[in-house]
PDB file of N, CA and C in Angstrom:
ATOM      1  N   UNK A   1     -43.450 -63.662 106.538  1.00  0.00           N
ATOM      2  CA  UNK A   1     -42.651 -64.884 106.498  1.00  0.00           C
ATOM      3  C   UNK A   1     -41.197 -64.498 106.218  1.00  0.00           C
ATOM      4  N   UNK A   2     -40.319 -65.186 106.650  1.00  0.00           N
ATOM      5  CA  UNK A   2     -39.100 -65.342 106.617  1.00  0.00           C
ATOM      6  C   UNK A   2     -38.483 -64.977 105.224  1.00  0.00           C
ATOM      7  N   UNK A   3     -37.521 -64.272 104.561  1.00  0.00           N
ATOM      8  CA  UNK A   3     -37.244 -64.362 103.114  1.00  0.00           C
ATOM      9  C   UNK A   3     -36.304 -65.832 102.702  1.00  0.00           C
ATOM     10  N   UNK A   4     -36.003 -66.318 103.748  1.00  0.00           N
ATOM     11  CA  UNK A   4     -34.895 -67.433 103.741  1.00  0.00           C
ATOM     12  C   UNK A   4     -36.201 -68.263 103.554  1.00  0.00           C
ATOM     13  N   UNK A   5     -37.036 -68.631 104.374  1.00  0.00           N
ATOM     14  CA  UNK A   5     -37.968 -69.351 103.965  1.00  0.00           C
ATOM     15  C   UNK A   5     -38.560 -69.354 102.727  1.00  0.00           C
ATOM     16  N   UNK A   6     -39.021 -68.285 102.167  1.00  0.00           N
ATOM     17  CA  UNK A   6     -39.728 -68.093 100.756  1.00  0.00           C
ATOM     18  C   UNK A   6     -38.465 -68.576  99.350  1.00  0.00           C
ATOM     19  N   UNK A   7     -37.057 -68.451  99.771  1.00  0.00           N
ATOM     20  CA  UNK A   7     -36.205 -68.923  98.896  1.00  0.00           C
ATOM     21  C   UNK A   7     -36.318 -70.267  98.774  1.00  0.00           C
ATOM     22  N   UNK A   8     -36.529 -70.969 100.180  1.00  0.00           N
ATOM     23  CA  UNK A   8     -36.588 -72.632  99.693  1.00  0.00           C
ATOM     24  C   UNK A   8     -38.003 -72.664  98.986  1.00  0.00           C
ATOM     25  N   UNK A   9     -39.210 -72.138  99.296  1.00  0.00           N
ATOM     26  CA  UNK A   9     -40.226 -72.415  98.116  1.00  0.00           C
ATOM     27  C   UNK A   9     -39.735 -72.478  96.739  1.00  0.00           C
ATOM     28  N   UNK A  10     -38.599 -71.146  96.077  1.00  0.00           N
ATOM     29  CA  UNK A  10     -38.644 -71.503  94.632  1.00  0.00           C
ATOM     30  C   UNK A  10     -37.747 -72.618  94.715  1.00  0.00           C
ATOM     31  N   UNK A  11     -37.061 -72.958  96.198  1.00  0.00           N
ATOM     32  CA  UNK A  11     -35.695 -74.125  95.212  1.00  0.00           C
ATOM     33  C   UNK A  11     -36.423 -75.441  95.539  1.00  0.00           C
ATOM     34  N   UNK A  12     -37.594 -75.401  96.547  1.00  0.00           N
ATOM     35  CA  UNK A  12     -38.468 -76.894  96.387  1.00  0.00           C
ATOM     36  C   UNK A  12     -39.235 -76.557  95.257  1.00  0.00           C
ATOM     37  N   UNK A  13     -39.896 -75.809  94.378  1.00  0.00           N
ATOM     38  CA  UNK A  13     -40.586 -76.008  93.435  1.00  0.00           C
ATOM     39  C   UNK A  13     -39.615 -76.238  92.369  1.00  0.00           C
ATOM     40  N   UNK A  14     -38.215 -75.351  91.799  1.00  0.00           N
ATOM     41  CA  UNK A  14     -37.939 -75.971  91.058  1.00  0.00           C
ATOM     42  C   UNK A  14     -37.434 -77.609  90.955  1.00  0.00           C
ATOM     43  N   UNK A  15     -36.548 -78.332  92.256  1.00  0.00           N
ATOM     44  CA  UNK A  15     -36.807 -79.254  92.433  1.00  0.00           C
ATOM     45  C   UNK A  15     -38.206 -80.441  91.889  1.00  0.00           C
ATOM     46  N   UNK A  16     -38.729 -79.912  92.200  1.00  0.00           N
ATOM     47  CA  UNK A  16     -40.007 -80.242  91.546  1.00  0.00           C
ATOM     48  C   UNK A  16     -40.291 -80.551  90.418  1.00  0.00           C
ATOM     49  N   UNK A  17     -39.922 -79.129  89.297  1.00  0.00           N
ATOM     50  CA  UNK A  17     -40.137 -79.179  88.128  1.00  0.00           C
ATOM     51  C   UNK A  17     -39.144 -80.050  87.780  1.00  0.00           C
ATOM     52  N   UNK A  18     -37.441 -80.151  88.006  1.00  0.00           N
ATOM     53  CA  UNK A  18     -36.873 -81.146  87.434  1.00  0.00           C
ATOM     54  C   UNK A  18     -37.175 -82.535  87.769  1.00  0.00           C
ATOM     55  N   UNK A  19     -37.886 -82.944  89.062  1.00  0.00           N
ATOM     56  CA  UNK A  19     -38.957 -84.229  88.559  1.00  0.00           C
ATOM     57  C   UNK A  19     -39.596 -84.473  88.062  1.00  0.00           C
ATOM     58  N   UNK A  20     -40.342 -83.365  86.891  1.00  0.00           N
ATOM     59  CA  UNK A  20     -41.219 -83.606  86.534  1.00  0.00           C
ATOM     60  C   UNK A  20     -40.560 -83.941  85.145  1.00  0.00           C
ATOM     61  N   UNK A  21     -39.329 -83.356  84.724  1.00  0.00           N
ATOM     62  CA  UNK A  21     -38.585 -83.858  83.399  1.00  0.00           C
ATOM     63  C   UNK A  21     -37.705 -84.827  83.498  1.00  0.00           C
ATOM     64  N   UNK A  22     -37.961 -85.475  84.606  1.00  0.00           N
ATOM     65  CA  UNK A  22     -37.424 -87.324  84.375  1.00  0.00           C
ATOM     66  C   UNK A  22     -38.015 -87.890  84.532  1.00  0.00           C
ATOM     67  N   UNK A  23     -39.889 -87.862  84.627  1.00  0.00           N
ATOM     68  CA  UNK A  23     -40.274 -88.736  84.433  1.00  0.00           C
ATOM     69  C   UNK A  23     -40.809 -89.389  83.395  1.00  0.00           C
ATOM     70  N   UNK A  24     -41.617 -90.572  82.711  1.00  0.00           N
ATOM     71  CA  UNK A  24     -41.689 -90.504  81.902  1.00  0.00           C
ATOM     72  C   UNK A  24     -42.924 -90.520  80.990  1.00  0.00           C
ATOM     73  N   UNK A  25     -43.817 -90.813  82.064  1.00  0.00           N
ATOM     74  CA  UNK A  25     -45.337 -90.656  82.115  1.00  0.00           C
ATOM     75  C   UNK A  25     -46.079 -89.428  82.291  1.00  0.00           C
ATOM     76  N   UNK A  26     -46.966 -88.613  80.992  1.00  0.00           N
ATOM     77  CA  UNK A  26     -46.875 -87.375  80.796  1.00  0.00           C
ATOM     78  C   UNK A  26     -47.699 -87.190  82.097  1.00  0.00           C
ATOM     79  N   UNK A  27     -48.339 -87.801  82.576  1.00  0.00           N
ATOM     80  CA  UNK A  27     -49.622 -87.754  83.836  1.00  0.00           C
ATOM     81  C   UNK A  27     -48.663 -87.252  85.357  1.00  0.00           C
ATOM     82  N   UNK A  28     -47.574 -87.638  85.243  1.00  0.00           N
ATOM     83  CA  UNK A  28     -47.119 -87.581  86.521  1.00  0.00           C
ATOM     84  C   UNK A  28     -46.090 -86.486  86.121  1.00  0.00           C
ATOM     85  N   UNK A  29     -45.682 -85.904  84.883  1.00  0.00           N
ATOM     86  CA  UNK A  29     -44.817 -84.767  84.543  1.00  0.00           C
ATOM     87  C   UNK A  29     -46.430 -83.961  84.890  1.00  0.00           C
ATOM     88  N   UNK A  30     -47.361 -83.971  84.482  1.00  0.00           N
ATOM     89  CA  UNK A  30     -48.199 -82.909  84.893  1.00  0.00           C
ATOM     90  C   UNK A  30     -48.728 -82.354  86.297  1.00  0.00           C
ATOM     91  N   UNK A  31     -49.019 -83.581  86.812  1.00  0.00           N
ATOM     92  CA  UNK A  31     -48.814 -84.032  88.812  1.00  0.00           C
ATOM     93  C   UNK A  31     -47.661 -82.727  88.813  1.00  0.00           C
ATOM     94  N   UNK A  32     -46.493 -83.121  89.056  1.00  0.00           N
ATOM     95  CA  UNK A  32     -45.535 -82.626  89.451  1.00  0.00           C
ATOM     96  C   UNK A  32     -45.368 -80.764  88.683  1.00  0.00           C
ATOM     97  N   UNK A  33     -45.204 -80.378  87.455  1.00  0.00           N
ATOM     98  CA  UNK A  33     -45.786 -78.945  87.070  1.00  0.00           C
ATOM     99  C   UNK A  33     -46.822 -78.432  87.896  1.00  0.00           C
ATOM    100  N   UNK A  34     -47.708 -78.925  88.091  1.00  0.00           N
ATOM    101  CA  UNK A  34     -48.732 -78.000  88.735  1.00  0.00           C
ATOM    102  C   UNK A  34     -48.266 -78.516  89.995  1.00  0.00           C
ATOM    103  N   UNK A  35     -47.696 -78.982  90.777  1.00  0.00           N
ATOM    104  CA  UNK A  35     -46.942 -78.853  92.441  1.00  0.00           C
ATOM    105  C   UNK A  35     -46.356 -77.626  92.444  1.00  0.00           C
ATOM    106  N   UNK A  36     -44.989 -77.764  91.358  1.00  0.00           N
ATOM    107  CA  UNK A  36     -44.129 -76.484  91.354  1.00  0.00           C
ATOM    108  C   UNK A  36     -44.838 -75.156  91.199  1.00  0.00           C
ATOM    109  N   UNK A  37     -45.968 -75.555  90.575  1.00  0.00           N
ATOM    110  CA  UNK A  37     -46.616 -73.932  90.372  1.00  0.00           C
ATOM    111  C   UNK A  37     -47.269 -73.238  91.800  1.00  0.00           C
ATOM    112  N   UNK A  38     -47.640 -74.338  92.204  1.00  0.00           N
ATOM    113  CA  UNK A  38     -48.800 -73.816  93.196  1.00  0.00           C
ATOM    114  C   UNK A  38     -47.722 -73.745  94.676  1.00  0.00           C
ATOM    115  N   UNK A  39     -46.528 -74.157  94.579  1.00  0.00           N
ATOM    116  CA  UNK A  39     -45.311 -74.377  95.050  1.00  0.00           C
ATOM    117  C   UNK A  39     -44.674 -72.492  95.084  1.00  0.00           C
ATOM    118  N   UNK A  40     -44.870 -71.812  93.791  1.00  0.00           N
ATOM    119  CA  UNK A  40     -44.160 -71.081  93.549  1.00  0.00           C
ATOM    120  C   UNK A  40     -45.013 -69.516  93.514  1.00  0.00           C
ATOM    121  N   UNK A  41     -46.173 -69.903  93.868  1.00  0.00           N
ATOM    122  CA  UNK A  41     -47.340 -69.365  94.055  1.00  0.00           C
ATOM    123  C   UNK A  41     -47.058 -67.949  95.402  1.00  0.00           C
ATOM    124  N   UNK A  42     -47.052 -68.690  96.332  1.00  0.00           N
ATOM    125  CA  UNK A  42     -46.360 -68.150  97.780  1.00  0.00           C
ATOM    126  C   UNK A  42     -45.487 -67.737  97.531  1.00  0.00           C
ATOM    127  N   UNK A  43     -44.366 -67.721  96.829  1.00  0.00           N
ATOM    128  CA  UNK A  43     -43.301 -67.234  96.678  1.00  0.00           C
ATOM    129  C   UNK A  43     -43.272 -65.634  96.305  1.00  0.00           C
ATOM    130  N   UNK A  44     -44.447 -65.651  95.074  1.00  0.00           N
ATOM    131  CA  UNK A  44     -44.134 -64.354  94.311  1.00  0.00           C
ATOM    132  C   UNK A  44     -45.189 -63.680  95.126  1.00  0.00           C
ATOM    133  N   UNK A  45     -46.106 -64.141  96.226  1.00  0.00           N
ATOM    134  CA  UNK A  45     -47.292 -63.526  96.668  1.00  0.00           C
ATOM    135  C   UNK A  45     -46.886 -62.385  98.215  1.00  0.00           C
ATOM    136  N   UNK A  46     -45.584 -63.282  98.928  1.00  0.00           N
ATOM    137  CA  UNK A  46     -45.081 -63.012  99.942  1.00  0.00           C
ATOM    138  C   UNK A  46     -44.061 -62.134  99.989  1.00  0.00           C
ATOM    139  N   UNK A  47     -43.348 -62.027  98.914  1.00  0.00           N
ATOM    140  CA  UNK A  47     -42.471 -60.601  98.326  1.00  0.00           C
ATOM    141  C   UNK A  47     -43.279 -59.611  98.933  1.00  0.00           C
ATOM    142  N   UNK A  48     -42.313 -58.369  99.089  1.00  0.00           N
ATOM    143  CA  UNK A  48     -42.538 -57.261  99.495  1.00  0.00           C
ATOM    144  C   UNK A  48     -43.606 -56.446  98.509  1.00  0.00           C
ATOM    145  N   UNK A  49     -42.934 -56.658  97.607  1.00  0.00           N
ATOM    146  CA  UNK A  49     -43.663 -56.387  96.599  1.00  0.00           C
ATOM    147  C   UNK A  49     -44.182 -57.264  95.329  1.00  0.00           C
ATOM    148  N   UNK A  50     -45.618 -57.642  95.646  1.00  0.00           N
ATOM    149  CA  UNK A  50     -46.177 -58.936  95.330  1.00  0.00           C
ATOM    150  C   UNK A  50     -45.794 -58.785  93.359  1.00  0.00           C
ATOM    151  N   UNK A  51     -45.202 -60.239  93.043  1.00  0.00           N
ATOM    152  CA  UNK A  51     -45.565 -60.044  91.349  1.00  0.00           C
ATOM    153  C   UNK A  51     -46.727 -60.803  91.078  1.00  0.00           C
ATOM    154  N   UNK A  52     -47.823 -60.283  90.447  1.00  0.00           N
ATOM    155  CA  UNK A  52     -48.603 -61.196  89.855  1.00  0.00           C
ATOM    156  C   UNK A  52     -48.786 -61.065  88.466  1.00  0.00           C
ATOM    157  N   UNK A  53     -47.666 -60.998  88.002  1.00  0.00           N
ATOM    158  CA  UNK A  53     -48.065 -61.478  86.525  1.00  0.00           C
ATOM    159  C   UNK A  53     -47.256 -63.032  86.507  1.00  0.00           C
ATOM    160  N   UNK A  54     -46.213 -63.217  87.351  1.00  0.00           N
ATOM    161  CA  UNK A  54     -46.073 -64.385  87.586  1.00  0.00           C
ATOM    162  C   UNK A  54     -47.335 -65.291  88.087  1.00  0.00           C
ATOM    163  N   UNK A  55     -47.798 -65.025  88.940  1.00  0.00           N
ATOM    164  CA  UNK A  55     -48.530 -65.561  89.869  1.00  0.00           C
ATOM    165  C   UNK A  55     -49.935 -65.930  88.741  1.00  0.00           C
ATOM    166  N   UNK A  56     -50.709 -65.384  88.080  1.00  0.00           N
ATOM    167  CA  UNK A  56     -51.118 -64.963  86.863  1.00  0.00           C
ATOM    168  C   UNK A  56     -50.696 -66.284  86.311  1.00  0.00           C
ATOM    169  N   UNK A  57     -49.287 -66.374  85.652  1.00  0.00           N
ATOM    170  CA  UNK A  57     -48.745 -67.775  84.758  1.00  0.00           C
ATOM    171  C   UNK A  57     -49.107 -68.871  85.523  1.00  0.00           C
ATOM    172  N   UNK A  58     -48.650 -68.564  86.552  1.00  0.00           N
ATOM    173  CA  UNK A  58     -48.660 -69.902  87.153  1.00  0.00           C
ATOM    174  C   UNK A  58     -50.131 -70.424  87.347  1.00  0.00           C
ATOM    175  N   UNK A  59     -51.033 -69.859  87.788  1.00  0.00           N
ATOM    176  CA  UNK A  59     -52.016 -70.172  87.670  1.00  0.00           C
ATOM    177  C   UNK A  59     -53.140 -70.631  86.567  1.00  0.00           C
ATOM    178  N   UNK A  60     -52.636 -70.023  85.357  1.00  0.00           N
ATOM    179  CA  UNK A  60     -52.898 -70.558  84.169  1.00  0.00           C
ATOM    180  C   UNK A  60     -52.510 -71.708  83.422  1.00  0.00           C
ATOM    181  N   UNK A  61     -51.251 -71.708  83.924  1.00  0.00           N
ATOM    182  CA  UNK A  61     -50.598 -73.508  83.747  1.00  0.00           C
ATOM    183  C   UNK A  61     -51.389 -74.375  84.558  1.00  0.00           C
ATOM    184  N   UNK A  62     -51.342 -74.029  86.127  1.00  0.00           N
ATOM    185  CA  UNK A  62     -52.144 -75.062  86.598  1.00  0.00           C
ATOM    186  C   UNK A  62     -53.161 -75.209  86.574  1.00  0.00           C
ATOM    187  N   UNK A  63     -54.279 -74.617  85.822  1.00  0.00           N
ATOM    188  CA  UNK A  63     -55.453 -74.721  85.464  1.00  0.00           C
ATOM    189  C   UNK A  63     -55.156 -75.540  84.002  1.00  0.00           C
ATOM    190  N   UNK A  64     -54.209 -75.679  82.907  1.00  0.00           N
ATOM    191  CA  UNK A  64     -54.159 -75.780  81.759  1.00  0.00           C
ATOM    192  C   UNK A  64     -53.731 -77.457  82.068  1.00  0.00           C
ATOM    193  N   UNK A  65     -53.179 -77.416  83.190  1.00  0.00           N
ATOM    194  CA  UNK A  65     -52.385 -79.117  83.208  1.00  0.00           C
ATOM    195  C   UNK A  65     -53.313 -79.732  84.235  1.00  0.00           C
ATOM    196  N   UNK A  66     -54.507 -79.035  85.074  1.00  0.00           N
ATOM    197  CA  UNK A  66     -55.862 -79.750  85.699  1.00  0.00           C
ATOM    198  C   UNK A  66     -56.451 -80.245  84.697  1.00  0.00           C
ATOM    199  N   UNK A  67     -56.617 -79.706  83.794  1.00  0.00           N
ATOM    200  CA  UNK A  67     -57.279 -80.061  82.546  1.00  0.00           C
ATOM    201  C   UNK A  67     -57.139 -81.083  82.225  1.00  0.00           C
ATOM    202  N   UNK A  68     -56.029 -81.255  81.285  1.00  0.00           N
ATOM    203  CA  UNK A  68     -55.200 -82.637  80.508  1.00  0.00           C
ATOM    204  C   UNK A  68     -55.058 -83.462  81.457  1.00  0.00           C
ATOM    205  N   UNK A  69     -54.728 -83.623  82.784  1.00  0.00           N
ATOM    206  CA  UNK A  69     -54.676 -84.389  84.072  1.00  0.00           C
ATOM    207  C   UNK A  69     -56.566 -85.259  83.959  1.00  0.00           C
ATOM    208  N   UNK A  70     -56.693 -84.457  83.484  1.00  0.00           N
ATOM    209  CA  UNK A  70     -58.460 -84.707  83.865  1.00  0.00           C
ATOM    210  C   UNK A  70     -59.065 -85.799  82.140  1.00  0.00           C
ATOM    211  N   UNK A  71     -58.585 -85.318  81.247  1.00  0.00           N
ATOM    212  CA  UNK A  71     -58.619 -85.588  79.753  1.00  0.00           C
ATOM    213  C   UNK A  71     -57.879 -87.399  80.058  1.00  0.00           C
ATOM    214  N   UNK A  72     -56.325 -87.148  80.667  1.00  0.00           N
ATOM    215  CA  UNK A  72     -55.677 -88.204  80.868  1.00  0.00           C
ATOM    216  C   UNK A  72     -56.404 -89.132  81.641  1.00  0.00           C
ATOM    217  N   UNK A  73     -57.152 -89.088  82.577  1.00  0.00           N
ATOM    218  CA  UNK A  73     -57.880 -90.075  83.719  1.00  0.00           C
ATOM    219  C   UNK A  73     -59.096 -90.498  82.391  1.00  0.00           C
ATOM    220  N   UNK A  74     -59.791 -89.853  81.930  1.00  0.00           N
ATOM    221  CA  UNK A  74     -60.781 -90.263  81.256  1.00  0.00           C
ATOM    222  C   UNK A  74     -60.274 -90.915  80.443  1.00  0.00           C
ATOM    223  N   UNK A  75     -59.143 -90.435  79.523  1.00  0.00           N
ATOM    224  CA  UNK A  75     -59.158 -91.479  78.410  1.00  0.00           C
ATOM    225  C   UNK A  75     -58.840 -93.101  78.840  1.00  0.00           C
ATOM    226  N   UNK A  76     -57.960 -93.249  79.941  1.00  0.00           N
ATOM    227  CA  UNK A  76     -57.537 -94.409  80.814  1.00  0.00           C
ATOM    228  C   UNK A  76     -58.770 -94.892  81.556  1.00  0.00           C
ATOM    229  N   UNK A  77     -59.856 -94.645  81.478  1.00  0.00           N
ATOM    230  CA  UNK A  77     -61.047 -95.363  81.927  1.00  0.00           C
ATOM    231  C   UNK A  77     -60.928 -96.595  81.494  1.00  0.00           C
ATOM    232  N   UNK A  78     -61.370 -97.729  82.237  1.00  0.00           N
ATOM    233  CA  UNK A  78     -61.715 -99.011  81.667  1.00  0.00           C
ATOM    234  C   UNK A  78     -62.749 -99.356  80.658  1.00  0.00           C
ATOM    235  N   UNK A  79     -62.430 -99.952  79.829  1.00  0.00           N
ATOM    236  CA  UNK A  79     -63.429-100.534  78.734  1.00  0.00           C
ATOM    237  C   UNK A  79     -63.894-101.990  78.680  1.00  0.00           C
ATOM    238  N   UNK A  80     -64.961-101.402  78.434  1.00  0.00           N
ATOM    239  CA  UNK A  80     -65.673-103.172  78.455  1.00  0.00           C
ATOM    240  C   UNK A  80     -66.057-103.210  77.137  1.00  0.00           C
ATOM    241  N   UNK A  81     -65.297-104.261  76.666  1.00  0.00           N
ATOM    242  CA  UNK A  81     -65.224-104.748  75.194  1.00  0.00           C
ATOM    243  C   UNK A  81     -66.235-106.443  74.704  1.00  0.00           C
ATOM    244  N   UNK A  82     -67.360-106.069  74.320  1.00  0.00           N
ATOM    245  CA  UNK A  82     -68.516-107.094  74.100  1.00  0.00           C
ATOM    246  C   UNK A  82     -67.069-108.896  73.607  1.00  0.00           C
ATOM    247  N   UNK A  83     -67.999-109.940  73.324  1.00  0.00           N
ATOM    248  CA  UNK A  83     -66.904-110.875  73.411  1.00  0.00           C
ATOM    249  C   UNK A  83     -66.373-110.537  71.606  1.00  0.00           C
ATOM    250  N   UNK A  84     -67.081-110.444  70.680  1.00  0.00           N
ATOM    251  CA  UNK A  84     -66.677-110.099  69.764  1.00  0.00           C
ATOM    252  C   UNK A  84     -65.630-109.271  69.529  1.00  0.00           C
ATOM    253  N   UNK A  85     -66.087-108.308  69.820  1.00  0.00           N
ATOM    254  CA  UNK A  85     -65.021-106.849  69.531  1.00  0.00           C
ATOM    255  C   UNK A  85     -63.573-107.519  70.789  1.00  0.00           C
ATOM    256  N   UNK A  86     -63.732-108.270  71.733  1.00  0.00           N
ATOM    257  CA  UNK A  86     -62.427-108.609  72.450  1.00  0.00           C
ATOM    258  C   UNK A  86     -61.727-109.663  71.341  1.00  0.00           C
ATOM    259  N   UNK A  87     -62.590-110.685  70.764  1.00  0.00           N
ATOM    260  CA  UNK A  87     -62.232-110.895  69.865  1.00  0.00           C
ATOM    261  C   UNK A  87     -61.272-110.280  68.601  1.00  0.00           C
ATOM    262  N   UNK A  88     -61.905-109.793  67.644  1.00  0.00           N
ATOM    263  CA  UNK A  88     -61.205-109.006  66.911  1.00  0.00           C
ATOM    264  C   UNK A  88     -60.282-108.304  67.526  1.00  0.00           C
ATOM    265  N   UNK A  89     -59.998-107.496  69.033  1.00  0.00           N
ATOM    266  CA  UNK A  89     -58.850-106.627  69.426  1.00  0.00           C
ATOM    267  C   UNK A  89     -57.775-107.507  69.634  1.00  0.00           C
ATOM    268  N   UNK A  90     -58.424-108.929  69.930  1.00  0.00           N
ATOM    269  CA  UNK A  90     -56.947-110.195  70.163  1.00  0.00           C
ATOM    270  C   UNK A  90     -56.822-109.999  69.101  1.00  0.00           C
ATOM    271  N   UNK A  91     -57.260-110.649  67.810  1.00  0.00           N
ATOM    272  CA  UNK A  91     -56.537-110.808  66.622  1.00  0.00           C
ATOM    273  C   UNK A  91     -55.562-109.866  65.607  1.00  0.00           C
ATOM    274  N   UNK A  92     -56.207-108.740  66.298  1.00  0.00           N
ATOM    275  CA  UNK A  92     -55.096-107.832  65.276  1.00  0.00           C
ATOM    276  C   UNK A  92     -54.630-106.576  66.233  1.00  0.00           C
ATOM    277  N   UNK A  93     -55.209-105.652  66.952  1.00  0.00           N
ATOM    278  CA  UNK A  93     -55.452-104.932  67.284  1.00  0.00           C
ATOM    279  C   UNK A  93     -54.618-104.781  68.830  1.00  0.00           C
ATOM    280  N   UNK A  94     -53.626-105.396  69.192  1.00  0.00           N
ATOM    281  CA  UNK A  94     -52.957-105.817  70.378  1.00  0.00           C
ATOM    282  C   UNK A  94     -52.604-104.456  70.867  1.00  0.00           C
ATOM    283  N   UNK A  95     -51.912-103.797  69.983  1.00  0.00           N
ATOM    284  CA  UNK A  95     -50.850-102.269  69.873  1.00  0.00           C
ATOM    285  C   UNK A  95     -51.853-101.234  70.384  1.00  0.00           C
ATOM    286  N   UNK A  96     -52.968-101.239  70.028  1.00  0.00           N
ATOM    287  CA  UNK A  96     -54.028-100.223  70.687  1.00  0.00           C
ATOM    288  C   UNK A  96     -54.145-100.408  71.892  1.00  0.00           C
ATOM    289  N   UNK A  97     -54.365 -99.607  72.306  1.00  0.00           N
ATOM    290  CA  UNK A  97     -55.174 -99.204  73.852  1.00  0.00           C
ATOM    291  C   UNK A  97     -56.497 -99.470  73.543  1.00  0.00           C
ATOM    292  N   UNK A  98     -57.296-100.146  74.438  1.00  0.00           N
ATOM    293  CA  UNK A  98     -58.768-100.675  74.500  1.00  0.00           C
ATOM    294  C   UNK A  98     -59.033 -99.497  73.848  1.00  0.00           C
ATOM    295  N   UNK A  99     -59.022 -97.921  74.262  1.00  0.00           N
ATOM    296  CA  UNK A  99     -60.084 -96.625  74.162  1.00  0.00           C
ATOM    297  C   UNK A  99     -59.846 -96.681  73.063  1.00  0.00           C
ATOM    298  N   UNK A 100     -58.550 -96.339  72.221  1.00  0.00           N
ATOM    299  CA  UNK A 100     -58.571 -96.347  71.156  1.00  0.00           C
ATOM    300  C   UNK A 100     -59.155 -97.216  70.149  1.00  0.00           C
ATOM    301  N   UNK A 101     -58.889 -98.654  70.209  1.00  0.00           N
ATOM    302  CA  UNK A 101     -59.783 -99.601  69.819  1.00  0.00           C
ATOM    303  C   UNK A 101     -60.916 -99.126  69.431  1.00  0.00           C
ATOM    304  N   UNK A 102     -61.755 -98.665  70.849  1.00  0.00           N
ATOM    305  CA  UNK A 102     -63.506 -98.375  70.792  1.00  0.00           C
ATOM    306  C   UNK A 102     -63.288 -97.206  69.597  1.00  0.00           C
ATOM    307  N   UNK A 103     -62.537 -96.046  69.498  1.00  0.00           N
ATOM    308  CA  UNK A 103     -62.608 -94.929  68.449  1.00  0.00           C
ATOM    309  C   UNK A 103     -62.591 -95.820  67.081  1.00  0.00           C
ATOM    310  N   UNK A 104     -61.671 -96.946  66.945  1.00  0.00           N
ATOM    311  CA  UNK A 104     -61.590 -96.931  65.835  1.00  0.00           C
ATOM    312  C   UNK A 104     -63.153 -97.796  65.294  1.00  0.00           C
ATOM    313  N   UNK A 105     -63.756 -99.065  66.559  1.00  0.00           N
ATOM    314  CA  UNK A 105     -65.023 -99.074  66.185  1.00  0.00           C
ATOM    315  C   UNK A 105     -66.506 -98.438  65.939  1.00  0.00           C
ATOM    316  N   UNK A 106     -66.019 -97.665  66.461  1.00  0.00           N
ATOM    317  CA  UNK A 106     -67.117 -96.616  66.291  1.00  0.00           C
ATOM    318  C   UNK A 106     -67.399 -95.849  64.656  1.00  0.00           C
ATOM    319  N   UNK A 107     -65.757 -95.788  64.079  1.00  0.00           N
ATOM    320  CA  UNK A 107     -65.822 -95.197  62.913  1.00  0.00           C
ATOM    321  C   UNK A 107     -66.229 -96.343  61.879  1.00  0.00           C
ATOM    322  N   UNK A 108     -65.971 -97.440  61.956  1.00  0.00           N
ATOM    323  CA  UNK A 108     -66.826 -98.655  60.646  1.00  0.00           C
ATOM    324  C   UNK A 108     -68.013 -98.958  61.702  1.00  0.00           C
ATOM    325  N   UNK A 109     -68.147-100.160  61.089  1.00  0.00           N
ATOM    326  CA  UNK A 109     -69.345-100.902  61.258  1.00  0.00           C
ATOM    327  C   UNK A 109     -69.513-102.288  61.574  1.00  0.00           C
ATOM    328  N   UNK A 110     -69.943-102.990  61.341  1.00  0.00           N
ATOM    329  CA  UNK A 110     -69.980-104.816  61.758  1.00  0.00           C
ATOM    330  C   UNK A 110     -71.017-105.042  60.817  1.00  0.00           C
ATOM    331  N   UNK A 111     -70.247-105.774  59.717  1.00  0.00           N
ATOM    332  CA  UNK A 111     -70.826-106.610  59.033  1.00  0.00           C
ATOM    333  C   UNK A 111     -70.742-108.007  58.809  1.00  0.00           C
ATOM    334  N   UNK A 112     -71.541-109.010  58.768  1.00  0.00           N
ATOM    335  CA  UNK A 112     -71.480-110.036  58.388  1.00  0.00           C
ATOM    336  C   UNK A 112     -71.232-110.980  56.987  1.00  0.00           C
ATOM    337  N   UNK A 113     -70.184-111.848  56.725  1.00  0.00           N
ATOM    338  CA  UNK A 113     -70.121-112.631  56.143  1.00  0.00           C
ATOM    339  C   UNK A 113     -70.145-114.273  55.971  1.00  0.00           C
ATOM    340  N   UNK A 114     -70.222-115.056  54.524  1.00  0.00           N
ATOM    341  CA  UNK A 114     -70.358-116.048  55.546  1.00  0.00           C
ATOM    342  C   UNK A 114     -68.784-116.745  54.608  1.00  0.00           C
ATOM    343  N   UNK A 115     -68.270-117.424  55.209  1.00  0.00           N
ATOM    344  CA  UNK A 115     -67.486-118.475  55.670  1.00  0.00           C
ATOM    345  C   UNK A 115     -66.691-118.279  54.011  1.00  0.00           C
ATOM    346  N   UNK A 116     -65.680-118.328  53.031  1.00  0.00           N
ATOM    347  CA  UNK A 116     -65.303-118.540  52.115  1.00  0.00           C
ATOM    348  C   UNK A 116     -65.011-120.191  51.781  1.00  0.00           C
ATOM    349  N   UNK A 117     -65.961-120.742  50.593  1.00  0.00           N
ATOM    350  CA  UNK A 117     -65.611-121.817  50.472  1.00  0.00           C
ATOM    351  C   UNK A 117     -64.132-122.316  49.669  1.00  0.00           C
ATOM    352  N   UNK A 118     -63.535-123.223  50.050  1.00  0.00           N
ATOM    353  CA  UNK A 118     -62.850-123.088  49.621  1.00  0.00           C
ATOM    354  C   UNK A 118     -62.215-124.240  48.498  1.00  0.00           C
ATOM    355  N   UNK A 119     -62.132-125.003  47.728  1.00  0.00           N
ATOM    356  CA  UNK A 119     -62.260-125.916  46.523  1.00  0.00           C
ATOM    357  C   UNK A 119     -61.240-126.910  46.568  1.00  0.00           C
TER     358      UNK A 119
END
């Protein structure tokens, strides 16, 4: 391949990476890191003389940010919240994220009381 060609790989990947530090959603800064990597991949592979200890990093990032990419989709799963527990998350609990919500029910319990009279 061309060496003029392999130069725009690192200047479209870094391109890349500086989209990935304006955005502001860590999911789509990770999208975009692992582009630039796998972006920058070819670059160090097509040299005359191949580097792979770069090639090596890069591949370990983008395995490290498949990950959390993957962690991120799960935790953003939808929750189905019984009418109670939607209950209680209206009344106090607005600021949470449903998932979180469910963590924090999981750690008490549901108990019943009855009604405070009042005089």
């Amino acid at each position: 391949m061309n060496s003029n060609y392999l130069h725009y790989l690192v200047h479209f990947s870094n391109i890349l990476m500086l989209v990935s530090y304006s955005v502001q959603d860590i999911l789509w800064l990770r999208w975009f890191a692992v582009a630039a990597a796998l972006t920058n991949i070819p670059y160090f592979l097509m040299r005359p003389d191949a580097l792979w200890p770069p090639v090596m990093w890069a591949s370990v990032f983008t395995v490290i940010n498949l990950y959390q990419i993957l962690r991120i989709y799960l935790d953003r799963r939808a929750v189905a919240l019984s009418g109670e527990e939607q209950t209680l998350y209206n009344m106090g609990f607005g600021s949470l994220r449903p998932r979180e919500f469910i963590s924090l029910l999981m750690a008490g319990e549901w108990k019943g009381a009855a009604p405070a009279i009042r005089c």
